[in-house]
Structures are given as C-alpha cells and as structure tokens.
Protein backbone atom coordinates (compact mmCIF):
# COMPACT_ATOMS: atom_id res chain seq x y z
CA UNK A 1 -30.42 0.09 -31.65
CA UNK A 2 -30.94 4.04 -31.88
CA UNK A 3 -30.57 3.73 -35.01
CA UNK A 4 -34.18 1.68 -35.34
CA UNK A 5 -35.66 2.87 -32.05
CA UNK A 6 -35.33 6.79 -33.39
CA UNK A 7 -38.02 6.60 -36.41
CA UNK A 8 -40.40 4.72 -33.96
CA UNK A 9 -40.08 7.26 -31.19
CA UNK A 10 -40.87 9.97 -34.03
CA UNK A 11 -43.84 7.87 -35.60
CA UNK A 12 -45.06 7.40 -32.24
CA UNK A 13 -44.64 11.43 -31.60
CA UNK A 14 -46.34 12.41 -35.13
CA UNK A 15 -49.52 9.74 -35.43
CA UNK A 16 -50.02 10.82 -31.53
CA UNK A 17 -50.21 14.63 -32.60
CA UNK A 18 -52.19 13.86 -35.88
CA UNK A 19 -54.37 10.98 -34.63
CA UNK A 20 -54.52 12.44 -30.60
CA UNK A 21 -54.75 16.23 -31.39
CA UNK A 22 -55.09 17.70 -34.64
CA UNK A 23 -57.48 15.39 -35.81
CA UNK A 24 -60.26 15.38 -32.70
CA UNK A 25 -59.72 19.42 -32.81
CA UNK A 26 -60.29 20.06 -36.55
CA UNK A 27 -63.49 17.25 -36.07
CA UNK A 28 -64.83 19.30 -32.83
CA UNK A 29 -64.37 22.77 -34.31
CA UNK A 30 -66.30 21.77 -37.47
CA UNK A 31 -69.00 20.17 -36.16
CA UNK A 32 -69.41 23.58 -33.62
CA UNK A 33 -69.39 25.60 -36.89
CA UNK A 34 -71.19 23.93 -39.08
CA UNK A 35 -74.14 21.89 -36.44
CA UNK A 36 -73.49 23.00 -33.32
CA UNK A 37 -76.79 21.97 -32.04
CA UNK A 38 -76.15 18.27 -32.92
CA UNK A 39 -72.62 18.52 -31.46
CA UNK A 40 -73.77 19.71 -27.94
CA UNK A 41 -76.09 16.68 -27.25
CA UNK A 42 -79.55 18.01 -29.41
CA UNK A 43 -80.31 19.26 -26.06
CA UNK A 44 -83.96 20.85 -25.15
CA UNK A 45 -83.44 23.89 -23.13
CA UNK A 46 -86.64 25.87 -21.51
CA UNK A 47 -86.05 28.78 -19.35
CA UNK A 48 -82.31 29.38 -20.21
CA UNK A 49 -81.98 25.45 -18.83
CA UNK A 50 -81.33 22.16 -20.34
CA UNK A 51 -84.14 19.78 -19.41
CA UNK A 52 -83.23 17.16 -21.56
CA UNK A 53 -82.02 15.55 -25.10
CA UNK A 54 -83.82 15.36 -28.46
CA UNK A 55 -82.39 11.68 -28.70
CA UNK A 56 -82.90 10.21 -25.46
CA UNK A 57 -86.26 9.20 -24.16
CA UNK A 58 -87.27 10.49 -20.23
CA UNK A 59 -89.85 8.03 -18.16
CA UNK A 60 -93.07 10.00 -17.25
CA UNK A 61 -95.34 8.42 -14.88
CA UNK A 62 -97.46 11.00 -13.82
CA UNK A 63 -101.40 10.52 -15.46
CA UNK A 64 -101.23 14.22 -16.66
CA UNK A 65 -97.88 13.22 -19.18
CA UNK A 66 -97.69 11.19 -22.33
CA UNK A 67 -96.10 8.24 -21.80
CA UNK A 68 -93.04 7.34 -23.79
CA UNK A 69 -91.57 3.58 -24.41
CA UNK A 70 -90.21 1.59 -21.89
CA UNK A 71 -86.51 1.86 -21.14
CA UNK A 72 -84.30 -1.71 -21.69
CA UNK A 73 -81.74 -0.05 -19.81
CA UNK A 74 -81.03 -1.04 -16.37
CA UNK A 75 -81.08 -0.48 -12.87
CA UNK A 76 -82.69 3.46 -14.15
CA UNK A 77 -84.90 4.10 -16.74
CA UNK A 78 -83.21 5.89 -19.67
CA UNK A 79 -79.79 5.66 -18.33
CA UNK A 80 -77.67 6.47 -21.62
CA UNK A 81 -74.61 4.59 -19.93
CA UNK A 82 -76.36 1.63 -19.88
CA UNK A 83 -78.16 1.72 -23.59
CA UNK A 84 -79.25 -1.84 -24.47
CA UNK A 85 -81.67 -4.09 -25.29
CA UNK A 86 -83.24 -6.50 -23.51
CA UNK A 87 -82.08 -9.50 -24.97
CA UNK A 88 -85.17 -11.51 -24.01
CA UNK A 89 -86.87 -13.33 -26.51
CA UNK A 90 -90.93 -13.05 -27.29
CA UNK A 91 -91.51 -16.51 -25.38
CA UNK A 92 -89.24 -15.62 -22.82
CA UNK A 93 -91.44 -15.62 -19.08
CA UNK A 94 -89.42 -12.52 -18.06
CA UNK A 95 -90.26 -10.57 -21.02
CA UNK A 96 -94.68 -11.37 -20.73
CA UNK A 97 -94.63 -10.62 -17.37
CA UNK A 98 -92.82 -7.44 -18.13
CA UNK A 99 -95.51 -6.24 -21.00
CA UNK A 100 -98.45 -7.82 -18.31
CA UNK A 101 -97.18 -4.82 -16.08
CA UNK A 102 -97.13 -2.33 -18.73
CA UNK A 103 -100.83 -3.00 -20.01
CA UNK A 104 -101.75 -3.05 -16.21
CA UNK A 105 -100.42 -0.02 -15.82
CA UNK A 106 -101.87 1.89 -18.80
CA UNK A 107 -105.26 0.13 -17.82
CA UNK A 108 -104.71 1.37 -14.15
CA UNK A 109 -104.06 4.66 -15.22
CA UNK A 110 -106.98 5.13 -17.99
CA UNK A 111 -109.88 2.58 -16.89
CA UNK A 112 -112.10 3.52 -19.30
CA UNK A 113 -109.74 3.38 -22.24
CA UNK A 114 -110.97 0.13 -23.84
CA UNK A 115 -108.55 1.09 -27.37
CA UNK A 116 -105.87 -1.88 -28.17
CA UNK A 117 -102.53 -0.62 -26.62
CA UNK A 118 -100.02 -0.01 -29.10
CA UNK A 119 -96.91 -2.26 -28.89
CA UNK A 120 -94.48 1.01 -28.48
CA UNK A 121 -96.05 1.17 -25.07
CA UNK A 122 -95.55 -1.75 -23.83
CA UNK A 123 -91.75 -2.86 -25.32
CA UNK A 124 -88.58 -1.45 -25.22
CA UNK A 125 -86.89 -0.33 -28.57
CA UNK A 126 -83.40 -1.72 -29.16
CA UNK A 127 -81.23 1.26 -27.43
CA UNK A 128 -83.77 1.35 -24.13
CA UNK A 129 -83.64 4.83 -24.91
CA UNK A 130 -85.91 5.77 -27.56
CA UNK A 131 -87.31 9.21 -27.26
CA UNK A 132 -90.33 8.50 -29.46
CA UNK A 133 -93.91 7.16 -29.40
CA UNK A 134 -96.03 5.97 -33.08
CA UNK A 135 -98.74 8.41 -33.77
CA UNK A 136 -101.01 5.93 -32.60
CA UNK A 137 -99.58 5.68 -28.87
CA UNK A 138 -99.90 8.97 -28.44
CA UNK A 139 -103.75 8.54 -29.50
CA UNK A 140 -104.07 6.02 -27.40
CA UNK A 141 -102.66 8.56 -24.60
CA UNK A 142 -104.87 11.90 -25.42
CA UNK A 143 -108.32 10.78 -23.64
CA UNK A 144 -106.38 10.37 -20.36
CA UNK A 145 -104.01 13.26 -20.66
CA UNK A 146 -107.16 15.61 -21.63
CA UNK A 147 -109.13 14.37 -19.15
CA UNK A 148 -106.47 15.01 -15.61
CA UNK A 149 -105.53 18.09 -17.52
CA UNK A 150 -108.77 19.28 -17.52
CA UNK A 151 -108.06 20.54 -21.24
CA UNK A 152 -110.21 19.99 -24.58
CA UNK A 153 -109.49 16.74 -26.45
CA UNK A 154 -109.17 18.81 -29.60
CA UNK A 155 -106.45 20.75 -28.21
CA UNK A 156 -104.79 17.80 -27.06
CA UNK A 157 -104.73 16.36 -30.19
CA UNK A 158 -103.83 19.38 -32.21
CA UNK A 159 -100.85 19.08 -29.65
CA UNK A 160 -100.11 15.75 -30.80
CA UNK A 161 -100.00 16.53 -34.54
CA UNK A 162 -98.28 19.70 -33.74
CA UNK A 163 -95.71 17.63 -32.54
CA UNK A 164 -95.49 14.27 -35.04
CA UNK A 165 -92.48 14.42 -36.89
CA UNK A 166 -92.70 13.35 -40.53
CA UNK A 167 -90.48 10.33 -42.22
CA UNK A 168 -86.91 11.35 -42.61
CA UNK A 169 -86.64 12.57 -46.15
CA UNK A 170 -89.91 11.75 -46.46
CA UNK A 171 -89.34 8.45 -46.95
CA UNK A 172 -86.73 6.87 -44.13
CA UNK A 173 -88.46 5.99 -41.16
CA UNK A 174 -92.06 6.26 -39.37
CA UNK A 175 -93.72 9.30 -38.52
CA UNK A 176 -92.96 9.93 -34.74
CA UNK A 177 -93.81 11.69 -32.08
CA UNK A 178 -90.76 13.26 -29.14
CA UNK A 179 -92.25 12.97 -26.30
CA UNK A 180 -90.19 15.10 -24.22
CA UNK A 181 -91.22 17.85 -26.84
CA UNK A 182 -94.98 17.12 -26.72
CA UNK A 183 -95.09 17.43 -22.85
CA UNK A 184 -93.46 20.90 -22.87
CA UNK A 185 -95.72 22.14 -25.16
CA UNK A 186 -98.75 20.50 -22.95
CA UNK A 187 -96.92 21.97 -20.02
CA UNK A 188 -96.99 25.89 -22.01
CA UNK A 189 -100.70 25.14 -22.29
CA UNK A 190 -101.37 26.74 -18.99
C-alpha cells in the first residue's frame, strides 16, 4: 500500500507546487512587468486616488453627468459581483416597464429634448456593467449636460469627441464613449 500511495502523495506535492504556486507567480509577475495597468484593475485614479475602473460602468444620476447604460446587475447598480444579464426577453412585461422608466426618466430630466433616445440608454448590455455609451447617446446627453453646467455646447461636444474611443484595431467593435472618463474631464472643466 506505500508502495502505490508514495507516487500519489508526491504527484499531489509537485502539481500543487507547479499548478498552486509557481504557475499563478510566474503569471502575476509577468503581467506586472509587462501590463501592469491591465493587471491592477485598468483603474482611473485622480488626485493620487482610485475613483473607479476603465471596464466597469458607474450609475450617474445627477442632470449635470452623462448618463451611462443601465446596470442588469442586481440589488446595486454596477455591482461587479453580481455581473449578469437580465435574462428577460423583448416581450417580457418586466423588461417594457423597465425601458418605460428609463425614457421617463431621460424625458424628466431633459423636457425639451424631443431627439429619439438611443437604445444604450435605455437597456442593459449583457455584463450589467458596461462602462460605455454609442456616440450617439452621448449626443443625445450634451444639450442637457451643457445646459445645468452652464457651459458652451461646443465645448461639450468637443468633450465628447475628445473622449470617443475608436474601433479596436480599427475594425473590432463600435466607436465608444467611457463614461466615467468623459465626466472627469467635464468635471476639470471648471
């Protein structure tokens, strides 16, 4: 029986140290070397602190903000723990009445913005934690964000393009805009 239960015991000893250790060390160290900034989290620092992540979306409310999409994830708003979808299908009641509330919202919050509402702003992305809007949400967004800003529309807007992220490549992907990144920069305005 020692005789079998030996060259397990040592299998079990060297795939732990390999598979357990060496491996997850040699992984960590390179990606500190060689990308650090994707290894810590992409994180957004301003004034020496971290106020956030590249990849993970934050929920603005407040009329003087660009809005980003709507978080799937559940019971908080952007909570990475929880990333998911919805699950709810287009005819599903649950799902309408959620998007009614959105475009009452946006409407509540911009009256005189009579612009169709683009469909970033109103549904969640697959993750519930998208940290982008479409070029043409953050349009939609500029009049209102000028206006309680009290700032000129064309400097809002060269904010926005400032900001809008190109394909990936050039070719992978929509152009995008962070908007985490895009209300810092509105928030160095003043």
């Amino acid at each position: 029986m020692l005789k079998e239960l030996r060259p397990a015991v040592v299998s079990f000893l060297v795939l732990t140290l390999v598979t357990g250790v060496a491996y997850p060390l040699i992984v960590t160290g390179f990606a500190q070397v060689f990308m650090p900034k994707q290894a810590n989290g992409s994180l957004i620092v301003k004034d020496g602190k971290p106020v956030g992540s590249e990849l993970i979306g934050q929920s603005f409310s407040d009329p003087k903000y660009f809005w980003g999409r709507p978080s799937a994830t559940g019971p908080m708003p952007n909570n990475a723990t929880a990333s998911s979808g919805s699950n709810l299908g287009p005819t599903n009641p649950a799902l309408i009445d959620a998007v009614k509330g959105r475009v009452q919202a946006l409407h509540d919050a911009d009256q005189g913005n009579t612009a169709l509402i683009p469909v970033d702003l109103v549904t969640a992305s697959a993750s519930g934690l998208d940290p982008h809007i479409s070029p043409a949400a953050a349009e939609y967004q500029v009049h209102r964000v000028a206006r309680v800003r009290g700032l000129p529309l064309k400097e809002v807007q060269r904010l926005v393009k400032l900001n809008t992220e190109d394909r990936q490549f050039g070719i992978l992907g929509e152009p995008r805009v962070n908007v985490l990144k895009l209300n810092l920069a509105l928030d160095a305005v003043h």
